[in-house]
PDB file of N, CA and C in Angstrom:
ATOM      1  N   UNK A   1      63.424 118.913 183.976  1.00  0.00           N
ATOM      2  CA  UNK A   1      64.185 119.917 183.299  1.00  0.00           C
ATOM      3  C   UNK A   1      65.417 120.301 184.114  1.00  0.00           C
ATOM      4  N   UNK A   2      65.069 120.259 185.487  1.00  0.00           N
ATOM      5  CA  UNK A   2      66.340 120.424 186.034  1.00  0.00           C
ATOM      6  C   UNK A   2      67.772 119.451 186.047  1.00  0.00           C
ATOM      7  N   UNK A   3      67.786 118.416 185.846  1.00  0.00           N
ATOM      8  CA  UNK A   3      69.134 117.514 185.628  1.00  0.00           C
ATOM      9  C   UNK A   3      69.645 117.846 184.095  1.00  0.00           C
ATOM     10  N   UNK A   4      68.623 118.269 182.822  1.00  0.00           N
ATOM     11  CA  UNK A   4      69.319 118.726 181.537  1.00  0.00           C
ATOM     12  C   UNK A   4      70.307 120.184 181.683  1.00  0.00           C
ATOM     13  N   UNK A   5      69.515 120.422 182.631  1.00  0.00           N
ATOM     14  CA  UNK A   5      70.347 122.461 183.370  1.00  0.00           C
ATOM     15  C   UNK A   5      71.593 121.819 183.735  1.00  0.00           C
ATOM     16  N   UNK A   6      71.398 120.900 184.852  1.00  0.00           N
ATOM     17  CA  UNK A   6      72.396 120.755 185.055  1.00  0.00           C
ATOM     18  C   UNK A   6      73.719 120.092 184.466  1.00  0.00           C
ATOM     19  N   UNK A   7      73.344 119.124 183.817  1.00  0.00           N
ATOM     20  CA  UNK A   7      73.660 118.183 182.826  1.00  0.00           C
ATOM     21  C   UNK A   7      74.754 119.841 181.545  1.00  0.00           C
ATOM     22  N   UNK A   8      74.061 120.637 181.071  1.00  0.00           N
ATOM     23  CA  UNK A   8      74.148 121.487 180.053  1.00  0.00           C
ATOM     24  C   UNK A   8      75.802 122.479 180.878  1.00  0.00           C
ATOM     25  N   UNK A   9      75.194 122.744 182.215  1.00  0.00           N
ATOM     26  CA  UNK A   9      75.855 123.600 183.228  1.00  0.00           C
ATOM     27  C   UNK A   9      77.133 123.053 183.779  1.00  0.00           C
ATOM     28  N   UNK A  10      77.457 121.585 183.829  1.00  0.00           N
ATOM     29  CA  UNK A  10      78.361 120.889 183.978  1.00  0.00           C
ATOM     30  C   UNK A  10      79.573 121.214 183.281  1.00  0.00           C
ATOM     31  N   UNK A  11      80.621 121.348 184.104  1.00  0.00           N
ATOM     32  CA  UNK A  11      82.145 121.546 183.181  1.00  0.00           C
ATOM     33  C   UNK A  11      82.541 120.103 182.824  1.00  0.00           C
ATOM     34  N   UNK A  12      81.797 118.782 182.996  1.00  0.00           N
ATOM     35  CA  UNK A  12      82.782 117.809 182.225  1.00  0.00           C
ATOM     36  C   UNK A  12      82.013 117.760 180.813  1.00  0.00           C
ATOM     37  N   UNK A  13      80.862 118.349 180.556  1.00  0.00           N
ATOM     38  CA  UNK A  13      80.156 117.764 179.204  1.00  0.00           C
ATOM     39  C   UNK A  13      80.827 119.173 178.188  1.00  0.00           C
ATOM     40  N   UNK A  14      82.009 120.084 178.290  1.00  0.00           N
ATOM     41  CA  UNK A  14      82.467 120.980 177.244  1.00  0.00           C
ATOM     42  C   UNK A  14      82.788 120.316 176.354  1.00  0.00           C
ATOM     43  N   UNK A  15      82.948 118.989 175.860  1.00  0.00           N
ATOM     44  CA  UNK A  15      83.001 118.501 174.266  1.00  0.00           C
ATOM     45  C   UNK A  15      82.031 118.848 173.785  1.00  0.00           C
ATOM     46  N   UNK A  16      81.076 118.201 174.839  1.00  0.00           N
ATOM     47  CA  UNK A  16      79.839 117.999 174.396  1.00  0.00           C
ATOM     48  C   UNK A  16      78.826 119.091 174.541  1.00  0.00           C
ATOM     49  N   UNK A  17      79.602 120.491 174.741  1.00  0.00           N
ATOM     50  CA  UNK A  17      78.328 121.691 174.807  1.00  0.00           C
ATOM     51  C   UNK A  17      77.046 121.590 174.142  1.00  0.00           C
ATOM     52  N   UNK A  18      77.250 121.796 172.816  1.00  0.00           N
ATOM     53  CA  UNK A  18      76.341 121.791 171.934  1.00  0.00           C
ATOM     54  C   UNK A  18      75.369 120.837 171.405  1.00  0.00           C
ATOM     55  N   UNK A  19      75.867 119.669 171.683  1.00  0.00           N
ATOM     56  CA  UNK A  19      74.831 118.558 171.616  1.00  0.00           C
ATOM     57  C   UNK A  19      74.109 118.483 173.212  1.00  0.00           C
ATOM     58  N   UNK A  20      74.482 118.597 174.370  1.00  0.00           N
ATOM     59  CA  UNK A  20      73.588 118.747 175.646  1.00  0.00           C
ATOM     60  C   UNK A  20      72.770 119.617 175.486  1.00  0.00           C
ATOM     61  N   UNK A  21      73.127 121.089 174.780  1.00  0.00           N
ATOM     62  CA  UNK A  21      72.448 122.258 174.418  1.00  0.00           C
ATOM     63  C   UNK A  21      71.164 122.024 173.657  1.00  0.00           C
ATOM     64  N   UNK A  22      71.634 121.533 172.774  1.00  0.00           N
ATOM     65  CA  UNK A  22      70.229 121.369 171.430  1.00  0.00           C
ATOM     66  C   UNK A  22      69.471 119.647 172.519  1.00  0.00           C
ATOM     67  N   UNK A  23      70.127 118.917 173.476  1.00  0.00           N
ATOM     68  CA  UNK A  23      69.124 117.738 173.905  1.00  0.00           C
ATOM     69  C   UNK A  23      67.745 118.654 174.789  1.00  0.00           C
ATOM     70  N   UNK A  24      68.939 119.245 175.754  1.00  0.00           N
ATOM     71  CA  UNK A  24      68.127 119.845 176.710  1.00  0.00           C
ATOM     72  C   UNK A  24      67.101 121.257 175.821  1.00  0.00           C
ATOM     73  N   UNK A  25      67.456 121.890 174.800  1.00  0.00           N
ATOM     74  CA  UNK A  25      66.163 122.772 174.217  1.00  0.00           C
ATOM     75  C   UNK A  25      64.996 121.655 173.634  1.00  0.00           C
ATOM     76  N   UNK A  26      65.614 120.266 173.142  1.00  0.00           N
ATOM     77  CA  UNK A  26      64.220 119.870 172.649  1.00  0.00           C
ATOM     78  C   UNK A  26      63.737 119.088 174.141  1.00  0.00           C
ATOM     79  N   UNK A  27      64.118 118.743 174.703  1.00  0.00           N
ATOM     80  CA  UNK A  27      63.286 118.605 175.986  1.00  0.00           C
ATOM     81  C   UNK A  27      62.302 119.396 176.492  1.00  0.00           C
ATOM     82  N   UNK A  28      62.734 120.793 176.939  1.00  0.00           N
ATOM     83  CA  UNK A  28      61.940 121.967 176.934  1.00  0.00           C
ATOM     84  C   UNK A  28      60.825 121.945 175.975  1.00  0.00           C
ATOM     85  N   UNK A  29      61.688 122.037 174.888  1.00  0.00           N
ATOM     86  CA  UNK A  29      59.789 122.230 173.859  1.00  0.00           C
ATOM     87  C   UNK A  29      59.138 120.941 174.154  1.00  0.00           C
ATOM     88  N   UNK A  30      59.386 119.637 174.532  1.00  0.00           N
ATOM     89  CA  UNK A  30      58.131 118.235 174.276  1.00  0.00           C
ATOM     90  C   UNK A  30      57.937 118.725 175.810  1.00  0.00           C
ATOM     91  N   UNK A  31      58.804 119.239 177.117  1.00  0.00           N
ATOM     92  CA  UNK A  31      58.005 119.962 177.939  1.00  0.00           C
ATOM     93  C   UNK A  31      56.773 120.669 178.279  1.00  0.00           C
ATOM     94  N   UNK A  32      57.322 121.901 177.769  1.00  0.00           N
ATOM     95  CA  UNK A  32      56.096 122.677 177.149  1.00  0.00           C
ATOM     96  C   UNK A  32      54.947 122.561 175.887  1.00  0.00           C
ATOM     97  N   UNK A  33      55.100 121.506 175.128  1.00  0.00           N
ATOM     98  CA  UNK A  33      54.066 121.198 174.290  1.00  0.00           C
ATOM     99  C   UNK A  33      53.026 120.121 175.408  1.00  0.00           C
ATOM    100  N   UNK A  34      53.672 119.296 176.089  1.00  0.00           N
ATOM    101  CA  UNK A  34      52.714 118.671 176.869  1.00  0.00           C
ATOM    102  C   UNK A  34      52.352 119.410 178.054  1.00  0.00           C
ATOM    103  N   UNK A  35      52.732 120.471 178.835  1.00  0.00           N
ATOM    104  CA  UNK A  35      52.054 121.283 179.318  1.00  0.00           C
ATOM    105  C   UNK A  35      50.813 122.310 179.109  1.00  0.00           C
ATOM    106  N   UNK A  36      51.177 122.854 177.943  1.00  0.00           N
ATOM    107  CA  UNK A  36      50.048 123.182 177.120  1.00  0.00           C
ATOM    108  C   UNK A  36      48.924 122.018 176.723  1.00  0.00           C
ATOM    109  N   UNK A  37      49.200 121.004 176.476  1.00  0.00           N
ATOM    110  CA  UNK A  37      48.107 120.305 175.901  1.00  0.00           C
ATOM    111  C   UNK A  37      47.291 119.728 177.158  1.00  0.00           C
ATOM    112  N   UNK A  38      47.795 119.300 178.488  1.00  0.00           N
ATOM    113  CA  UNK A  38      47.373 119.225 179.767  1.00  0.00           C
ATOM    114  C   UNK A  38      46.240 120.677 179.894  1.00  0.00           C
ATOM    115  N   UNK A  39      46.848 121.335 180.135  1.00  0.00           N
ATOM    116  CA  UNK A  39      46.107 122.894 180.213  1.00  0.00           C
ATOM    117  C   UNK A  39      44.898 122.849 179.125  1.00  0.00           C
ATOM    118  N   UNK A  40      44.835 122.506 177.829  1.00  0.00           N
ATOM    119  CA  UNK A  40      43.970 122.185 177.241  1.00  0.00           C
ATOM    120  C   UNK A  40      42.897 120.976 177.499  1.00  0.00           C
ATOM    121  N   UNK A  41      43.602 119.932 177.801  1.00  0.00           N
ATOM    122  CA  UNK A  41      42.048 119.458 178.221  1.00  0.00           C
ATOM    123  C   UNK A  41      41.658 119.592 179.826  1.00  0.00           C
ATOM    124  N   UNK A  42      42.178 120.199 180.310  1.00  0.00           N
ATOM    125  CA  UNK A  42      41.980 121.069 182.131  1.00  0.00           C
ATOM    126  C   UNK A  42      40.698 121.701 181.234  1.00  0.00           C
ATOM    127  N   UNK A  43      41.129 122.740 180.426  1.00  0.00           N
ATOM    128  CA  UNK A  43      39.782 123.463 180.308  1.00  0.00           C
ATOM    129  C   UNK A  43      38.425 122.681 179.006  1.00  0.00           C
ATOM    130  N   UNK A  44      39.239 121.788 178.559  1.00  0.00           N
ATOM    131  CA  UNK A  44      38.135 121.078 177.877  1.00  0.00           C
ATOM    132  C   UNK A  44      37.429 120.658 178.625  1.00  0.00           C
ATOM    133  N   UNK A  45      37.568 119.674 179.699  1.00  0.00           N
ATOM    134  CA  UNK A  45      37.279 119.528 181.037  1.00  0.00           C
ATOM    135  C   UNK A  45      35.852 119.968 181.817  1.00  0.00           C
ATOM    136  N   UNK A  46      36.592 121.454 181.388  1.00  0.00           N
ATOM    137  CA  UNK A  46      35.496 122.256 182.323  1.00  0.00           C
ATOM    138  C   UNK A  46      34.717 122.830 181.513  1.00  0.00           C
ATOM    139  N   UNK A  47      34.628 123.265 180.468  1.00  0.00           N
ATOM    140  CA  UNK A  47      33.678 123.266 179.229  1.00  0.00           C
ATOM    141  C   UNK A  47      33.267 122.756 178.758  1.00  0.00           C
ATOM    142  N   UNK A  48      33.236 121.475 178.839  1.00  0.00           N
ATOM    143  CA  UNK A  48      32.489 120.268 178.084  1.00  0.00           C
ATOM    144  C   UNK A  48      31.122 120.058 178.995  1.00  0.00           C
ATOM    145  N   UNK A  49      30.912 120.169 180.143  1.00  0.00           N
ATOM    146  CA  UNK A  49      29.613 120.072 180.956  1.00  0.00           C
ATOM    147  C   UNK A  49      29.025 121.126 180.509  1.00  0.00           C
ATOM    148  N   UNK A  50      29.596 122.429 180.334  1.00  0.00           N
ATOM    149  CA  UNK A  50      28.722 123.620 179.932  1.00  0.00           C
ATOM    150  C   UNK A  50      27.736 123.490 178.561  1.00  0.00           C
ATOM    151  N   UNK A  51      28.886 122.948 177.336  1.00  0.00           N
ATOM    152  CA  UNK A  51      28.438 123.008 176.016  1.00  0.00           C
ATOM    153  C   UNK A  51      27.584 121.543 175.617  1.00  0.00           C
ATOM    154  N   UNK A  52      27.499 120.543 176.690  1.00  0.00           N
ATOM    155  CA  UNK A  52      26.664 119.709 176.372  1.00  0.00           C
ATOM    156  C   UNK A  52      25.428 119.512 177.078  1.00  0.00           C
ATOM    157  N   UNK A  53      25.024 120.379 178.157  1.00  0.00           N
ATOM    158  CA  UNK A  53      23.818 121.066 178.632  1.00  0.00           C
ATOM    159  C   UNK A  53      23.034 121.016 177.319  1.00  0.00           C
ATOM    160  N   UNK A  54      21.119 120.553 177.745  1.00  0.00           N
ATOM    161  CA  UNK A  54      20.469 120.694 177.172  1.00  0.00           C
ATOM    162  C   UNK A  54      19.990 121.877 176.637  1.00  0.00           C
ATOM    163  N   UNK A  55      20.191 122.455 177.790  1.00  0.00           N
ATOM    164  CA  UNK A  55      19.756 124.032 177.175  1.00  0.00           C
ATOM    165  C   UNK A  55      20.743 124.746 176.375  1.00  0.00           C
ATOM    166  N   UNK A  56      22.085 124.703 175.860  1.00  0.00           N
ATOM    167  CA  UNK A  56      22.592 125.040 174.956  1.00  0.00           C
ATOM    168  C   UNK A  56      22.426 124.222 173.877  1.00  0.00           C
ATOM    169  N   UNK A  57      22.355 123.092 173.750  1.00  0.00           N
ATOM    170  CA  UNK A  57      22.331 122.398 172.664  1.00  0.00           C
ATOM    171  C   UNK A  57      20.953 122.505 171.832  1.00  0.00           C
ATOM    172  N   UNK A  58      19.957 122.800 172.595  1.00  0.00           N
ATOM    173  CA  UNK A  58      18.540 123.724 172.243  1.00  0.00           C
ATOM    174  C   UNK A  58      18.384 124.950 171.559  1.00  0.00           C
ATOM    175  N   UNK A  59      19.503 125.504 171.664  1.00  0.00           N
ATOM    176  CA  UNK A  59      19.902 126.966 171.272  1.00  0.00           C
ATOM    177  C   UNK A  59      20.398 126.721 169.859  1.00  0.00           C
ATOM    178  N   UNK A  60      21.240 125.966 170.383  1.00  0.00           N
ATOM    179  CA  UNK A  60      22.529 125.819 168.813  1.00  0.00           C
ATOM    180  C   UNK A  60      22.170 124.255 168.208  1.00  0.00           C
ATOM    181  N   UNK A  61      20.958 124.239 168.159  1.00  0.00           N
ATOM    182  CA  UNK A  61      21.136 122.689 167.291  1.00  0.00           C
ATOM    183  C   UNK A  61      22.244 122.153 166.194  1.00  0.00           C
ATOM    184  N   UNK A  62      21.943 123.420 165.457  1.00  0.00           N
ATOM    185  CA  UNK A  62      22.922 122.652 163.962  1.00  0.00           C
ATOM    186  C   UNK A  62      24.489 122.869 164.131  1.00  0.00           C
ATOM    187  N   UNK A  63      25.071 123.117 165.530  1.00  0.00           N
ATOM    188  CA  UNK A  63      26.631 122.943 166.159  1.00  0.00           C
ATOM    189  C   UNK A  63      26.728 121.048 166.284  1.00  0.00           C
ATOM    190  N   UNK A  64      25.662 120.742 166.814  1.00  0.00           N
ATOM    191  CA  UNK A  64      26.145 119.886 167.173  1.00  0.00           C
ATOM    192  C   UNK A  64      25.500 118.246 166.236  1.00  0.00           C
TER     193      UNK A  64
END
Protein backbone atom coordinates (compact mmCIF):
# COMPACT_ATOMS: atom_id res chain seq x y z
CA UNK A 1 0.00 0.00 0.00
CA UNK A 2 2.74 2.15 0.49
CA UNK A 3 4.21 2.72 -3.25
CA UNK A 4 0.15 3.42 -4.38
CA UNK A 5 0.54 6.49 -1.41
CA UNK A 6 3.21 7.23 -2.93
CA UNK A 7 2.56 6.69 -6.46
CA UNK A 8 -1.09 8.90 -5.65
CA UNK A 9 1.30 11.63 -3.57
CA UNK A 10 3.64 12.13 -6.48
CA UNK A 11 3.59 15.56 -8.38
CA UNK A 12 4.38 13.88 -11.82
CA UNK A 13 1.09 11.60 -11.86
CA UNK A 14 -1.37 15.27 -11.70
CA UNK A 15 -2.89 14.16 -15.13
CA UNK A 16 -3.34 11.30 -13.75
CA UNK A 17 -4.81 12.22 -10.14
CA UNK A 18 -7.87 10.56 -10.34
CA UNK A 19 -7.24 7.44 -12.00
CA UNK A 20 -4.04 6.69 -9.34
CA UNK A 21 -6.80 7.75 -6.81
CA UNK A 22 -9.63 5.32 -7.65
CA UNK A 23 -6.26 2.41 -8.51
CA UNK A 24 -4.85 2.92 -5.18
CA UNK A 25 -8.70 2.93 -3.21
CA UNK A 26 -9.41 -0.40 -4.98
CA UNK A 27 -6.17 -1.77 -3.84
CA UNK A 28 -6.99 -0.88 -0.30
CA UNK A 29 -10.34 -2.59 -0.40
CA UNK A 30 -8.79 -6.24 -2.17
CA UNK A 31 -6.26 -5.20 0.82
CA UNK A 32 -8.50 -5.21 3.39
CA UNK A 33 -10.93 -7.83 2.09
CA UNK A 34 -7.97 -10.30 2.20
CA UNK A 35 -7.00 -9.23 5.54
CA UNK A 36 -10.18 -9.85 6.93
CA UNK A 37 -10.59 -13.14 5.35
CA UNK A 38 -6.92 -14.22 6.75
CA UNK A 39 -8.28 -13.10 10.24
CA UNK A 40 -11.15 -15.37 9.49
CA UNK A 41 -9.67 -18.47 9.02
CA UNK A 42 -6.86 -17.45 12.01
CA UNK A 43 -9.95 -17.92 14.03
CA UNK A 44 -11.56 -20.73 12.08
CA UNK A 45 -8.35 -22.21 12.89
CA UNK A 46 -8.72 -22.03 16.37
CA UNK A 47 -12.30 -23.04 16.62
CA UNK A 48 -12.42 -25.79 14.58
CA UNK A 49 -10.49 -28.14 17.29
CA UNK A 50 -13.02 -26.85 19.81
CA UNK A 51 -16.31 -27.58 17.71
CA UNK A 52 -15.12 -30.92 16.47
CA UNK A 53 -14.34 -32.37 19.98
CA UNK A 54 -16.30 -35.36 20.81
CA UNK A 55 -17.79 -34.01 23.56
CA UNK A 56 -19.47 -31.20 21.76
CA UNK A 57 -20.52 -33.03 18.95
CA UNK A 58 -22.33 -35.36 21.71
CA UNK A 59 -24.15 -32.41 22.85
CA UNK A 60 -25.24 -31.03 19.50
CA UNK A 61 -25.68 -34.03 17.31
CA UNK A 62 -28.18 -32.72 14.80
CA UNK A 63 -25.46 -29.45 14.06
CA UNK A 64 -23.46 -31.58 12.61
Amino acid sequence: MQISSSIVGSRYVMRLQAHAQQMHDRLTLIFDTLEQWRECQRNWLYLENIFSSGDIRKHRPKDF
